[in-house]
PDB file of N, CA and C in Angstrom:
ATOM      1  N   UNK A   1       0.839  -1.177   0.000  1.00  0.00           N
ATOM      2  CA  UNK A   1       0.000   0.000   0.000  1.00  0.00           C
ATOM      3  C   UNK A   1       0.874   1.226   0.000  1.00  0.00           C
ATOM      4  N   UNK A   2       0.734   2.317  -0.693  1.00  0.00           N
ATOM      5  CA  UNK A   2       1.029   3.524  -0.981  1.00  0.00           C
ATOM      6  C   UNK A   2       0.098   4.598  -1.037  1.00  0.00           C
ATOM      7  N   UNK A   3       1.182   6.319  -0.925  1.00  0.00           N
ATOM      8  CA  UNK A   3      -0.039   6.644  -1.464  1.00  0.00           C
ATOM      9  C   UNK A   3       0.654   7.629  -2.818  1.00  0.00           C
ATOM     10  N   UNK A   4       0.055   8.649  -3.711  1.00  0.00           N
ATOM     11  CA  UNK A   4       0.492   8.851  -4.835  1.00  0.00           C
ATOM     12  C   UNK A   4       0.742  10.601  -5.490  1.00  0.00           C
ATOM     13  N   UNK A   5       1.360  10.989  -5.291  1.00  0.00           N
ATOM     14  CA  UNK A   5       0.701  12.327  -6.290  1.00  0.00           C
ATOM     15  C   UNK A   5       1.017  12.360  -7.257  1.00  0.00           C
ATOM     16  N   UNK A   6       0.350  12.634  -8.244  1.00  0.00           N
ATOM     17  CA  UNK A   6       0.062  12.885  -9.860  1.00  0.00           C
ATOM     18  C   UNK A   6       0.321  14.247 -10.417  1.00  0.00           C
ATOM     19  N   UNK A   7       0.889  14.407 -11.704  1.00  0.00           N
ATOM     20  CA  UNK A   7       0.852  15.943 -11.804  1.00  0.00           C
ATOM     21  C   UNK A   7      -0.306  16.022 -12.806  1.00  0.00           C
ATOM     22  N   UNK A   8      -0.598  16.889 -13.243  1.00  0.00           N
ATOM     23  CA  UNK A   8      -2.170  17.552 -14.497  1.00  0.00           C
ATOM     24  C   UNK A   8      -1.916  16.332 -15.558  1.00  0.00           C
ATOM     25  N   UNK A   9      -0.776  15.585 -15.896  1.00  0.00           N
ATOM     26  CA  UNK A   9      -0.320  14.716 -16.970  1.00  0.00           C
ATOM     27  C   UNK A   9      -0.429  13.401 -17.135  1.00  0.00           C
ATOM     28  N   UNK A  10      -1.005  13.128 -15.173  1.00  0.00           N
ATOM     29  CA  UNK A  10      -1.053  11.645 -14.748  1.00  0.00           C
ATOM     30  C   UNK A  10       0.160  10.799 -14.292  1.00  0.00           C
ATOM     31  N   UNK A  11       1.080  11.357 -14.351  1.00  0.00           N
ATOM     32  CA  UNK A  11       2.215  11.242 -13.951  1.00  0.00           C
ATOM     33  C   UNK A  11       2.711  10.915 -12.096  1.00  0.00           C
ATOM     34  N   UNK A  12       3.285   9.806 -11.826  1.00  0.00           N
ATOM     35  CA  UNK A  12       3.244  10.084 -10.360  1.00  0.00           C
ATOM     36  C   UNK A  12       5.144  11.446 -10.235  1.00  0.00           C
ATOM     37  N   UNK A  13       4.235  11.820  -9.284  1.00  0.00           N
ATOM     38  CA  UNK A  13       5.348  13.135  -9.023  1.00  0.00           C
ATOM     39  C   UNK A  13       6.210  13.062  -7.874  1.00  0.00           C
ATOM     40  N   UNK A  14       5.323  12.203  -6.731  1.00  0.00           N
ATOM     41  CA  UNK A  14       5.994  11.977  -5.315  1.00  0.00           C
ATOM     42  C   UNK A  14       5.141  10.774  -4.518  1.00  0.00           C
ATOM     43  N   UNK A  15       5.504  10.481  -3.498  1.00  0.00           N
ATOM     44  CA  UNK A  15       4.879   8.705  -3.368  1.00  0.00           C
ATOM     45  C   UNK A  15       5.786   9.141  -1.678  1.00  0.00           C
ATOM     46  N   UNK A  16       4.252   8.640  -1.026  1.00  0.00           N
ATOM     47  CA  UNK A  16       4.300   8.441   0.257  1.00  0.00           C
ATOM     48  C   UNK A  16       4.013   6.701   0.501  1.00  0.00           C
ATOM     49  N   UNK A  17       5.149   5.633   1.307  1.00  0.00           N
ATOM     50  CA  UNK A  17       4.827   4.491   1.567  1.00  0.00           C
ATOM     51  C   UNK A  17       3.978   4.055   2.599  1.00  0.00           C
ATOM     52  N   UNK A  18       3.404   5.156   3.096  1.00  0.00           N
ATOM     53  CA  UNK A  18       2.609   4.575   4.143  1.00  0.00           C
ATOM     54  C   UNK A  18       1.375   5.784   5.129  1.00  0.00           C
ATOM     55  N   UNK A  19       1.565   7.266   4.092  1.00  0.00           N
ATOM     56  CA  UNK A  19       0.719   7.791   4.469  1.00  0.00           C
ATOM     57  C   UNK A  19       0.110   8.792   3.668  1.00  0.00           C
ATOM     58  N   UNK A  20      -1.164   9.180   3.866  1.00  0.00           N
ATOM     59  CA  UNK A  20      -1.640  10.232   2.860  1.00  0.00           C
ATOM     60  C   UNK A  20      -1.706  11.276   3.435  1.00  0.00           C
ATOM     61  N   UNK A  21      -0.995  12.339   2.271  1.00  0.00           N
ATOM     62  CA  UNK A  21      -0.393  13.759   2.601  1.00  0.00           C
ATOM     63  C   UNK A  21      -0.837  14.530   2.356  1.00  0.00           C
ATOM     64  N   UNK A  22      -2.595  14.148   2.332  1.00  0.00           N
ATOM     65  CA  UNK A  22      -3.556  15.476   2.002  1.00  0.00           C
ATOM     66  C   UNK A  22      -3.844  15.440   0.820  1.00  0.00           C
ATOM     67  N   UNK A  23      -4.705  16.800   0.629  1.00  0.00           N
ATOM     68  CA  UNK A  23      -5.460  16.675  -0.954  1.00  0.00           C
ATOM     69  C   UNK A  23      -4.986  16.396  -2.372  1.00  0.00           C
ATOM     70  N   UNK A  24      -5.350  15.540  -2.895  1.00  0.00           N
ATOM     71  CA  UNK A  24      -4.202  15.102  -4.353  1.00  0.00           C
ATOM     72  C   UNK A  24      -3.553  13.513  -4.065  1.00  0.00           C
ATOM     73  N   UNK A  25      -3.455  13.522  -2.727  1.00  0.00           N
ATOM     74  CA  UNK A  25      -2.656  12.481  -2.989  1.00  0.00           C
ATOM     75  C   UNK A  25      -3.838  10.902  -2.957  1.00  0.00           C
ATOM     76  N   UNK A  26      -3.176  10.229  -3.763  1.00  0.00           N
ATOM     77  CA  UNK A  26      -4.690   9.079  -3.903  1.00  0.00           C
ATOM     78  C   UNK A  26      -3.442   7.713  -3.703  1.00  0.00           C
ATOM     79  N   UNK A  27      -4.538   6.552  -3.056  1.00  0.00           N
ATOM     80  CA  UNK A  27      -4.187   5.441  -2.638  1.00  0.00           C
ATOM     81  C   UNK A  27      -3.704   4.848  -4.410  1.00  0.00           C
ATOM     82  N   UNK A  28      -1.992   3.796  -3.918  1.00  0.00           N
ATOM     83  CA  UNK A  28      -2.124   2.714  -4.702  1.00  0.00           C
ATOM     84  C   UNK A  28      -1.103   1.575  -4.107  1.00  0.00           C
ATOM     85  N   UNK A  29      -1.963   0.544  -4.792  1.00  0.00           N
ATOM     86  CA  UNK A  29      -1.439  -1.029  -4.599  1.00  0.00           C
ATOM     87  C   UNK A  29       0.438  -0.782  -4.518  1.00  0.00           C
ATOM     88  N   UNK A  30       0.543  -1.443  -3.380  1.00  0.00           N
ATOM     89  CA  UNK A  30       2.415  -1.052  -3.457  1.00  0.00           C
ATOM     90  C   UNK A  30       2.872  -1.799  -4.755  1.00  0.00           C
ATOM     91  N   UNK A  31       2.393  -2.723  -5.623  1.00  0.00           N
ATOM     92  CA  UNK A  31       3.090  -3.647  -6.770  1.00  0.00           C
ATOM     93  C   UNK A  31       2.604  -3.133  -8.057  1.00  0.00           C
ATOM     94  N   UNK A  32       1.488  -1.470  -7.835  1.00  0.00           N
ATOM     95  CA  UNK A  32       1.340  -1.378  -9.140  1.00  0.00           C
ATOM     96  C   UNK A  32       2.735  -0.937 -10.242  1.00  0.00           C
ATOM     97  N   UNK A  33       2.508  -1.255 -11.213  1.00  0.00           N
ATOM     98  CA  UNK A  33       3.559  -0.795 -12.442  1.00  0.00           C
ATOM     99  C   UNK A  33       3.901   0.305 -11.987  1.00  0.00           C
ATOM    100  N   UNK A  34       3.125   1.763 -12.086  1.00  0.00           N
ATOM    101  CA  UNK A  34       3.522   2.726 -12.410  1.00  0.00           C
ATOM    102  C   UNK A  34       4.262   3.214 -11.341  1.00  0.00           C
ATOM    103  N   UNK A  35       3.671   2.812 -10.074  1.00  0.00           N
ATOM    104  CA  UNK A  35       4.439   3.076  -8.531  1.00  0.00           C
ATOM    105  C   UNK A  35       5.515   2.121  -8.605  1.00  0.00           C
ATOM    106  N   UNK A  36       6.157   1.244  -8.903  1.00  0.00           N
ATOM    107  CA  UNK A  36       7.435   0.827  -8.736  1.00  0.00           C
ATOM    108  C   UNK A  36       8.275   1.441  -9.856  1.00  0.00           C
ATOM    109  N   UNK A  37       7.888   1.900 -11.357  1.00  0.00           N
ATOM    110  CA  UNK A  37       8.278   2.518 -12.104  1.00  0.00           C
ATOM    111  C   UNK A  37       8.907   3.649 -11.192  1.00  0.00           C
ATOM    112  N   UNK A  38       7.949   4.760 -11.074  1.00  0.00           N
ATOM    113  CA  UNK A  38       8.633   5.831  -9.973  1.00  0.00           C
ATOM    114  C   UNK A  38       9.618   5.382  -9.248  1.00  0.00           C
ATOM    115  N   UNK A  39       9.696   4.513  -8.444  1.00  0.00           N
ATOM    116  CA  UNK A  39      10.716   4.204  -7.298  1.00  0.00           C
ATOM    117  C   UNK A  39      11.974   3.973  -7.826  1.00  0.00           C
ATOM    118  N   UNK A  40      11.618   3.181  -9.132  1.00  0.00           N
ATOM    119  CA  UNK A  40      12.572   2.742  -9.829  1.00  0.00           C
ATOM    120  C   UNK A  40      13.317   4.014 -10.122  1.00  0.00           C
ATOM    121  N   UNK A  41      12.610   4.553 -11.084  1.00  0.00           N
ATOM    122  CA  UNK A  41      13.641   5.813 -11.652  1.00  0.00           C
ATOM    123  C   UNK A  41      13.925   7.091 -10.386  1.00  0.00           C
ATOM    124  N   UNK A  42      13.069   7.213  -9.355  1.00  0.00           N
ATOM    125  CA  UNK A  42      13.518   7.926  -8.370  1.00  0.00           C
ATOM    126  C   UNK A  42      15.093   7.324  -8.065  1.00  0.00           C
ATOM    127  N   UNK A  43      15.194   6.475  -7.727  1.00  0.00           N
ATOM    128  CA  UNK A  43      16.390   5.925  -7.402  1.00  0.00           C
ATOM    129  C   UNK A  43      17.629   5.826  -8.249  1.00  0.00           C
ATOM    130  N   UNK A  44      16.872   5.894  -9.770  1.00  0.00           N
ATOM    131  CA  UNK A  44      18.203   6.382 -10.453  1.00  0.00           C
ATOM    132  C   UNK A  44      18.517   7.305 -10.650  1.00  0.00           C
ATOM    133  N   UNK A  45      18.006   8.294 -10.852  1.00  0.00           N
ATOM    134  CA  UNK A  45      18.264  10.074 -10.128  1.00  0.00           C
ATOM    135  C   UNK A  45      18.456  10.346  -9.066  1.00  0.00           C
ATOM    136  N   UNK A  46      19.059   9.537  -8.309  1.00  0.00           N
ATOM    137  CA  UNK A  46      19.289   9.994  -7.038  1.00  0.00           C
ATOM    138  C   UNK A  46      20.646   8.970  -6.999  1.00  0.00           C
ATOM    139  N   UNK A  47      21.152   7.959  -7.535  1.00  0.00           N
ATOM    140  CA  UNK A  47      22.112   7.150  -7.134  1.00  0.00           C
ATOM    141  C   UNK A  47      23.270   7.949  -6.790  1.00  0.00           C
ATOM    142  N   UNK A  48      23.864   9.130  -7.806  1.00  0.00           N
ATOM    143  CA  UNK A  48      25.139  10.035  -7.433  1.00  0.00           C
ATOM    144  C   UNK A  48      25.184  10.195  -5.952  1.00  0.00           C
ATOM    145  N   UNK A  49      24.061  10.683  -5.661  1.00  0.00           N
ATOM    146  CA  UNK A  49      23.833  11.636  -4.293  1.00  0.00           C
ATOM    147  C   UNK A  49      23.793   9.928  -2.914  1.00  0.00           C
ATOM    148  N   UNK A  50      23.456   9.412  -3.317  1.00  0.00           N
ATOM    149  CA  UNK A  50      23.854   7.871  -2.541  1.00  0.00           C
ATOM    150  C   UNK A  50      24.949   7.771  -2.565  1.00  0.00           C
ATOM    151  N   UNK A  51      25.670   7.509  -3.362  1.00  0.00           N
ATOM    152  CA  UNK A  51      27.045   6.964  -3.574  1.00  0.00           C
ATOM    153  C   UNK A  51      27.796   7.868  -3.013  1.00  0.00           C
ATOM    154  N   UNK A  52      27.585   9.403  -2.919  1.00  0.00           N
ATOM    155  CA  UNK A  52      28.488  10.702  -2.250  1.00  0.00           C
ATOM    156  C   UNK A  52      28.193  10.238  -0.822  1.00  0.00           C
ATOM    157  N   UNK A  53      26.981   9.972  -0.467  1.00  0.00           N
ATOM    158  CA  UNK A  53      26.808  10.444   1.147  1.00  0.00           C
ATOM    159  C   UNK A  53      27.551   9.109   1.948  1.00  0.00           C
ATOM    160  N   UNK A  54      27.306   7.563   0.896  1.00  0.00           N
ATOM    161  CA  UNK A  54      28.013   6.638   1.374  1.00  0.00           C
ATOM    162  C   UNK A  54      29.683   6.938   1.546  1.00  0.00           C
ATOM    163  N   UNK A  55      30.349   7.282   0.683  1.00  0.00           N
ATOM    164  CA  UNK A  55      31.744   8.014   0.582  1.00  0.00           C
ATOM    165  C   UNK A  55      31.831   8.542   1.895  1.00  0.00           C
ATOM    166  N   UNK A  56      31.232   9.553   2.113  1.00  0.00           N
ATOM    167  CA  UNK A  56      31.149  11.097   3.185  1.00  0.00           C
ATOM    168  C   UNK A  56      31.168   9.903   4.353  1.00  0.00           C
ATOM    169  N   UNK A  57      29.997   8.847   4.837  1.00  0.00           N
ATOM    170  CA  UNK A  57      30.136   8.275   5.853  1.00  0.00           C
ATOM    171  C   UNK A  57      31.445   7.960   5.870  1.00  0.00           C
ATOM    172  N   UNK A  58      31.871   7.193   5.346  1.00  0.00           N
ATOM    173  CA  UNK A  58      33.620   6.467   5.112  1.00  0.00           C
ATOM    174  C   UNK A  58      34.703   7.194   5.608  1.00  0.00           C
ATOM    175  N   UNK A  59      34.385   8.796   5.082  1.00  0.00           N
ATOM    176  CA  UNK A  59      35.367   9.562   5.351  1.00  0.00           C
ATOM    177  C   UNK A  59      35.550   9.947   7.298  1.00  0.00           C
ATOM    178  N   UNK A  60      33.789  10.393   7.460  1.00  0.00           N
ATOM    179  CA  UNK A  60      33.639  10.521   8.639  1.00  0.00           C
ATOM    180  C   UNK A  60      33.834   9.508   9.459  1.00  0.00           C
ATOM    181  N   UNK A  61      34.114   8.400   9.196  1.00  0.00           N
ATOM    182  CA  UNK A  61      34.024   7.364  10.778  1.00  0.00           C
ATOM    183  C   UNK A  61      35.755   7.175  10.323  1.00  0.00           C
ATOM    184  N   UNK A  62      36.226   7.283   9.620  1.00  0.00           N
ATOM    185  CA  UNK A  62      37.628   7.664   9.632  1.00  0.00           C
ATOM    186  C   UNK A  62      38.239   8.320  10.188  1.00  0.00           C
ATOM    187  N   UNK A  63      37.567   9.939  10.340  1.00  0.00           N
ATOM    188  CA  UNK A  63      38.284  10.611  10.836  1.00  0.00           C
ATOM    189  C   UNK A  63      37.955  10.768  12.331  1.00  0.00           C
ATOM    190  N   UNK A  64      36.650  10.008  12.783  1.00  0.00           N
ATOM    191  CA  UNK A  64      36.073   9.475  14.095  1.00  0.00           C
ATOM    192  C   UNK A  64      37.844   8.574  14.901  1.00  0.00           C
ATOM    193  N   UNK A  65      37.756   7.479  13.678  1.00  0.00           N
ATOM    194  CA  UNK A  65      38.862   6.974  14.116  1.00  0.00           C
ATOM    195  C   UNK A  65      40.125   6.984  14.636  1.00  0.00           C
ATOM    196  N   UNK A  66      40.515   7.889  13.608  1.00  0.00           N
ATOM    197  CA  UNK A  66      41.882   9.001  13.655  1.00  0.00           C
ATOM    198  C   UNK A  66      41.980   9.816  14.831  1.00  0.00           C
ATOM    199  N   UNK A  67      41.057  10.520  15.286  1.00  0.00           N
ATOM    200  CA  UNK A  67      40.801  11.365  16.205  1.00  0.00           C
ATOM    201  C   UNK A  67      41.195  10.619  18.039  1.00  0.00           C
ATOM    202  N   UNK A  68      40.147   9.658  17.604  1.00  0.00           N
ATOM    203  CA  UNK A  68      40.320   8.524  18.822  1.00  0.00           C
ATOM    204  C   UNK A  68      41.691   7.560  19.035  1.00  0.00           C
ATOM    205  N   UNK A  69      42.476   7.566  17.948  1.00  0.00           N
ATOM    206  CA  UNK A  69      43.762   7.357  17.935  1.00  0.00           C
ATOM    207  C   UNK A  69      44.929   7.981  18.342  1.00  0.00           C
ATOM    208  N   UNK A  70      44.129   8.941  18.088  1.00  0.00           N
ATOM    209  CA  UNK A  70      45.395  10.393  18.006  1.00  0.00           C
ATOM    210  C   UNK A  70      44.707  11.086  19.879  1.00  0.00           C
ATOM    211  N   UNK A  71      44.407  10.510  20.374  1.00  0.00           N
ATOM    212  CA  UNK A  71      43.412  10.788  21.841  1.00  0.00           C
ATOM    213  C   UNK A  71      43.285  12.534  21.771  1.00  0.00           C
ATOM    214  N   UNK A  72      42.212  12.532  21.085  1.00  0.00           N
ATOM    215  CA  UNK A  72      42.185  13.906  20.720  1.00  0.00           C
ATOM    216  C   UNK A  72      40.851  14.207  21.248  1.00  0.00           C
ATOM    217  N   UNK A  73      40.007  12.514  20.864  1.00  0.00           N
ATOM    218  CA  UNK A  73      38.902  12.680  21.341  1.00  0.00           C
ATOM    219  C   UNK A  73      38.702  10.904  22.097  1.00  0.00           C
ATOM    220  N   UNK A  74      37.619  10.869  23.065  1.00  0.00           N
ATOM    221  CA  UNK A  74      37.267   9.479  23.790  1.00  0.00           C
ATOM    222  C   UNK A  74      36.427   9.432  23.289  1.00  0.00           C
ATOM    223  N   UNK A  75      36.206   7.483  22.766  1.00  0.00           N
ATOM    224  CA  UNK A  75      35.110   6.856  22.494  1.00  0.00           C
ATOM    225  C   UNK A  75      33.788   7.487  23.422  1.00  0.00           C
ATOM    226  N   UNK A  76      34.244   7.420  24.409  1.00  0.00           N
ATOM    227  CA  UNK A  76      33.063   7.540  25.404  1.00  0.00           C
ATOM    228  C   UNK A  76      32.446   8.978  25.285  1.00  0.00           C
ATOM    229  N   UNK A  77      32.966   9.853  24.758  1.00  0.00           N
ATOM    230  CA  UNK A  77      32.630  11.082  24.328  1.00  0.00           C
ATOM    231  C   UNK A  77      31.480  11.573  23.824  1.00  0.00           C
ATOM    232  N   UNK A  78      30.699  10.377  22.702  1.00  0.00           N
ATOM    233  CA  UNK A  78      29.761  10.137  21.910  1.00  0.00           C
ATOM    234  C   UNK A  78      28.607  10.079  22.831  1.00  0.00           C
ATOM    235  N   UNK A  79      27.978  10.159  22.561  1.00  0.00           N
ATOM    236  CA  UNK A  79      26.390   9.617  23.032  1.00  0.00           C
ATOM    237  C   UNK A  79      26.323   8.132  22.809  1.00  0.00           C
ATOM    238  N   UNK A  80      25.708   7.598  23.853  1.00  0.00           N
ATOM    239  CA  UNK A  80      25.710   6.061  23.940  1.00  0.00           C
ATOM    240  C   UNK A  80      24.810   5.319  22.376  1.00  0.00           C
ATOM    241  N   UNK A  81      23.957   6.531  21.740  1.00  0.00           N
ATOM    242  CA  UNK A  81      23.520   5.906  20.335  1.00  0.00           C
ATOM    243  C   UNK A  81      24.586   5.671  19.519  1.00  0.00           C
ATOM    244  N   UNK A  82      25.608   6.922  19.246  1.00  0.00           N
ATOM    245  CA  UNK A  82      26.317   7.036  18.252  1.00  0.00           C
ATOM    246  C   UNK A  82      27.494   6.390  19.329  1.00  0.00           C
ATOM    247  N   UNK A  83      27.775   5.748  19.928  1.00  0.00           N
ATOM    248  CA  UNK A  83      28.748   4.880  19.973  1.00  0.00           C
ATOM    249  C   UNK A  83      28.314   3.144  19.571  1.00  0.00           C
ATOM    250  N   UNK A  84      26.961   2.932  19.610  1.00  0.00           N
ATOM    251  CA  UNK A  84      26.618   1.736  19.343  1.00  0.00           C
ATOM    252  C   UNK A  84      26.164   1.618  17.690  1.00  0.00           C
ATOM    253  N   UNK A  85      25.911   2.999  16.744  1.00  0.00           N
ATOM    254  CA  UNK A  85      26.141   2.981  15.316  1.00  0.00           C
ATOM    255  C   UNK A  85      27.752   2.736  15.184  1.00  0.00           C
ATOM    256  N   UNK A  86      28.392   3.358  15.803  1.00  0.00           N
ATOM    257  CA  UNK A  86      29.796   3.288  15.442  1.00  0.00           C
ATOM    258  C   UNK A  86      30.580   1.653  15.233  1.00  0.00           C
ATOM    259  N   UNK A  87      30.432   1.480  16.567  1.00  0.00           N
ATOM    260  CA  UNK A  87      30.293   0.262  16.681  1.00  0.00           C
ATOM    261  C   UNK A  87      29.777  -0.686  15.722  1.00  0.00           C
ATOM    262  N   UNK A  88      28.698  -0.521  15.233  1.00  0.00           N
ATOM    263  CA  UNK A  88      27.852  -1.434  14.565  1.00  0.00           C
ATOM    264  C   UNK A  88      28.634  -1.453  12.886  1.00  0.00           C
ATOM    265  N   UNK A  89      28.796  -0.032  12.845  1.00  0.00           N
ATOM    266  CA  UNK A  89      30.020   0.308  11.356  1.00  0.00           C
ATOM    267  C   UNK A  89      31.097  -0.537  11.254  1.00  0.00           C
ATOM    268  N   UNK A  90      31.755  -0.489  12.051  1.00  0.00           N
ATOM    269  CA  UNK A  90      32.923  -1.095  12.420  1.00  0.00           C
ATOM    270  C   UNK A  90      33.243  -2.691  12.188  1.00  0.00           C
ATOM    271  N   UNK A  91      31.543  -3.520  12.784  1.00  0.00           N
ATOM    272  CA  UNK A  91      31.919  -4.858  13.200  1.00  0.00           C
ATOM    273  C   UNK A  91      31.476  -5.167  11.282  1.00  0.00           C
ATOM    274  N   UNK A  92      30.346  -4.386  10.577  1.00  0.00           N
ATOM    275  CA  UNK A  92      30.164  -4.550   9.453  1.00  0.00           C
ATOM    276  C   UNK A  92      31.543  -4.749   8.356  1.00  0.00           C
ATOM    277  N   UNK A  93      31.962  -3.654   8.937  1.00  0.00           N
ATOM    278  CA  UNK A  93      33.051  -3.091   7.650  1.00  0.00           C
ATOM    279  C   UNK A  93      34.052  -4.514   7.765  1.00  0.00           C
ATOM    280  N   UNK A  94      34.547  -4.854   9.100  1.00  0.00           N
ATOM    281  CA  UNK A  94      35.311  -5.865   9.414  1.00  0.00           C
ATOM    282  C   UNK A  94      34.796  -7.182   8.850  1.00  0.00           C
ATOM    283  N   UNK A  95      33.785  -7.583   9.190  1.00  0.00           N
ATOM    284  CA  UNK A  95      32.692  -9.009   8.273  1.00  0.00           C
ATOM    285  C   UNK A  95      32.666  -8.661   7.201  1.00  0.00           C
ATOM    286  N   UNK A  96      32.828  -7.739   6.371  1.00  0.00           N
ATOM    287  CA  UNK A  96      32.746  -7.290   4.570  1.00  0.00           C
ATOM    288  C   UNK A  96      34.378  -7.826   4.325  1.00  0.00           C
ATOM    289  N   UNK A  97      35.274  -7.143   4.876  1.00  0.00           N
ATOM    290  CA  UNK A  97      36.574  -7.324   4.666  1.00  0.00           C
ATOM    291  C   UNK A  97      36.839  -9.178   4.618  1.00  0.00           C
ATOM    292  N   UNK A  98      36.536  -9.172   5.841  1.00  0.00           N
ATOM    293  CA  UNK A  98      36.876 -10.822   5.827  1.00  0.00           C
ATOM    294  C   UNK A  98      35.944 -11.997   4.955  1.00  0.00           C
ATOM    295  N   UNK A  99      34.841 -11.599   4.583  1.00  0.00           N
ATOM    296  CA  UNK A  99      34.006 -12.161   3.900  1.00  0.00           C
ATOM    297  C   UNK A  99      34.659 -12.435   2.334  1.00  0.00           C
ATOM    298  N   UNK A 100      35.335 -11.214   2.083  1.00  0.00           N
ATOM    299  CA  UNK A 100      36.211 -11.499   0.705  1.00  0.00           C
ATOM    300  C   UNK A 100      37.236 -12.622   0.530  1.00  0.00           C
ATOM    301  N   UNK A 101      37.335 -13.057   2.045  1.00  0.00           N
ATOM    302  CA  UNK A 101      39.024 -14.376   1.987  1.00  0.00           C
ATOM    303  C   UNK A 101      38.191 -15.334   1.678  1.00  0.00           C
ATOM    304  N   UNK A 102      37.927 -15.983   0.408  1.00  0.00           N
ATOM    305  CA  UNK A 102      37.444 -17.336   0.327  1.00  0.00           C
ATOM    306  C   UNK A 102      38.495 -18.391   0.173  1.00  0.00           C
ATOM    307  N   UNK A 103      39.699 -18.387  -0.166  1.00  0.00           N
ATOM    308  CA  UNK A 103      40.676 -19.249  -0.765  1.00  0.00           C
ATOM    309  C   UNK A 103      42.684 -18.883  -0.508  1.00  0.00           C
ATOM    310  N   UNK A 104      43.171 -19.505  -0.100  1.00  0.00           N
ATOM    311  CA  UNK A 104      44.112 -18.430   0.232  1.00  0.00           C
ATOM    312  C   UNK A 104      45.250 -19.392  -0.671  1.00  0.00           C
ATOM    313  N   UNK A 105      44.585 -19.986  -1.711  1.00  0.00           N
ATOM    314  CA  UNK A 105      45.552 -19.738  -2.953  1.00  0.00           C
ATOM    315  C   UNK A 105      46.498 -18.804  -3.417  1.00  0.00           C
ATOM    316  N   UNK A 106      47.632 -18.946  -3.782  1.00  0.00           N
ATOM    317  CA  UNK A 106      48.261 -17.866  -3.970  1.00  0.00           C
ATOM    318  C   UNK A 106      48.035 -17.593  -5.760  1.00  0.00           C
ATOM    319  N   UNK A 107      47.784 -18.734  -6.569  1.00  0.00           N
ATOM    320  CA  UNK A 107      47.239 -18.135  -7.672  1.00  0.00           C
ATOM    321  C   UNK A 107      45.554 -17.527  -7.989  1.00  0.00           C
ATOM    322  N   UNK A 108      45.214 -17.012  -6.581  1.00  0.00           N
ATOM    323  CA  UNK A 108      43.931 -16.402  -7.087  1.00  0.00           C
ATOM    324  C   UNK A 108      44.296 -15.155  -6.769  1.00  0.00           C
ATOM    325  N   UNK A 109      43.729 -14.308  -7.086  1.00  0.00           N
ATOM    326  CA  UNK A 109      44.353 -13.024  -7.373  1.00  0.00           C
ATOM    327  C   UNK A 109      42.694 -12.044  -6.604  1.00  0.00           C
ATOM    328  N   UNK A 110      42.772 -11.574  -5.843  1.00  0.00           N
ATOM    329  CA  UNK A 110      41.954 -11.296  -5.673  1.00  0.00           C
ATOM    330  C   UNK A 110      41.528  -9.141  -5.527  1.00  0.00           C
TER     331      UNK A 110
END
């Protein structure tokens, strides 16, 4: 379930997943065509701006890192949320890394 706005052309223009945002906006089936169409191409006009902010995180829990290395700043410093995102970054990034060792062939090239 969704809900939809249309412009004068029939066109969806903007798409709420779970609430209606007042006059104009009309109910549709979350699997219709034209509403996953939208999502679809919303998302490809928008991938740059994904791919930057993913970067920007990278940079920032880096320099989170650096900082806490360089005791410039304490873990404990954070707010107990943003030490348990941090955290949570961390144990990810580490399971991604190691997830890549499948074979420790020396002719695989990885």
């Amino acid at each position: 379930m969704a809900y939809v706005f249309k412009n004068v052309q029939g066109y969806i223009v903007a798409a709420s997943a779970s609430e209606n945002l007042g006059e104009g906006w009309e109910f549709i089936e979350g699997n219709a065509k034209e509403y996953l169409e939208f999502l679809e191409n919303s998302l490809a006009e928008n991938a740059p701006f994904r791919e930057s902010d993913i970067q920007l995180a990278r940079v920032l829990e880096d320099l989170i890192s650096l900082l806490i290395d360089r005791d410039l700043i304490r873990f404990t410093d954070f707010p107990h949320a943003a030490q348990k995102r941090l955290n949570d970054r961390q144990t990810m990034r580490k399971k991604t890394q190691l997830s890549g060792i499948v074979d420790e062939n020396p002719d695989i090239i990885f």
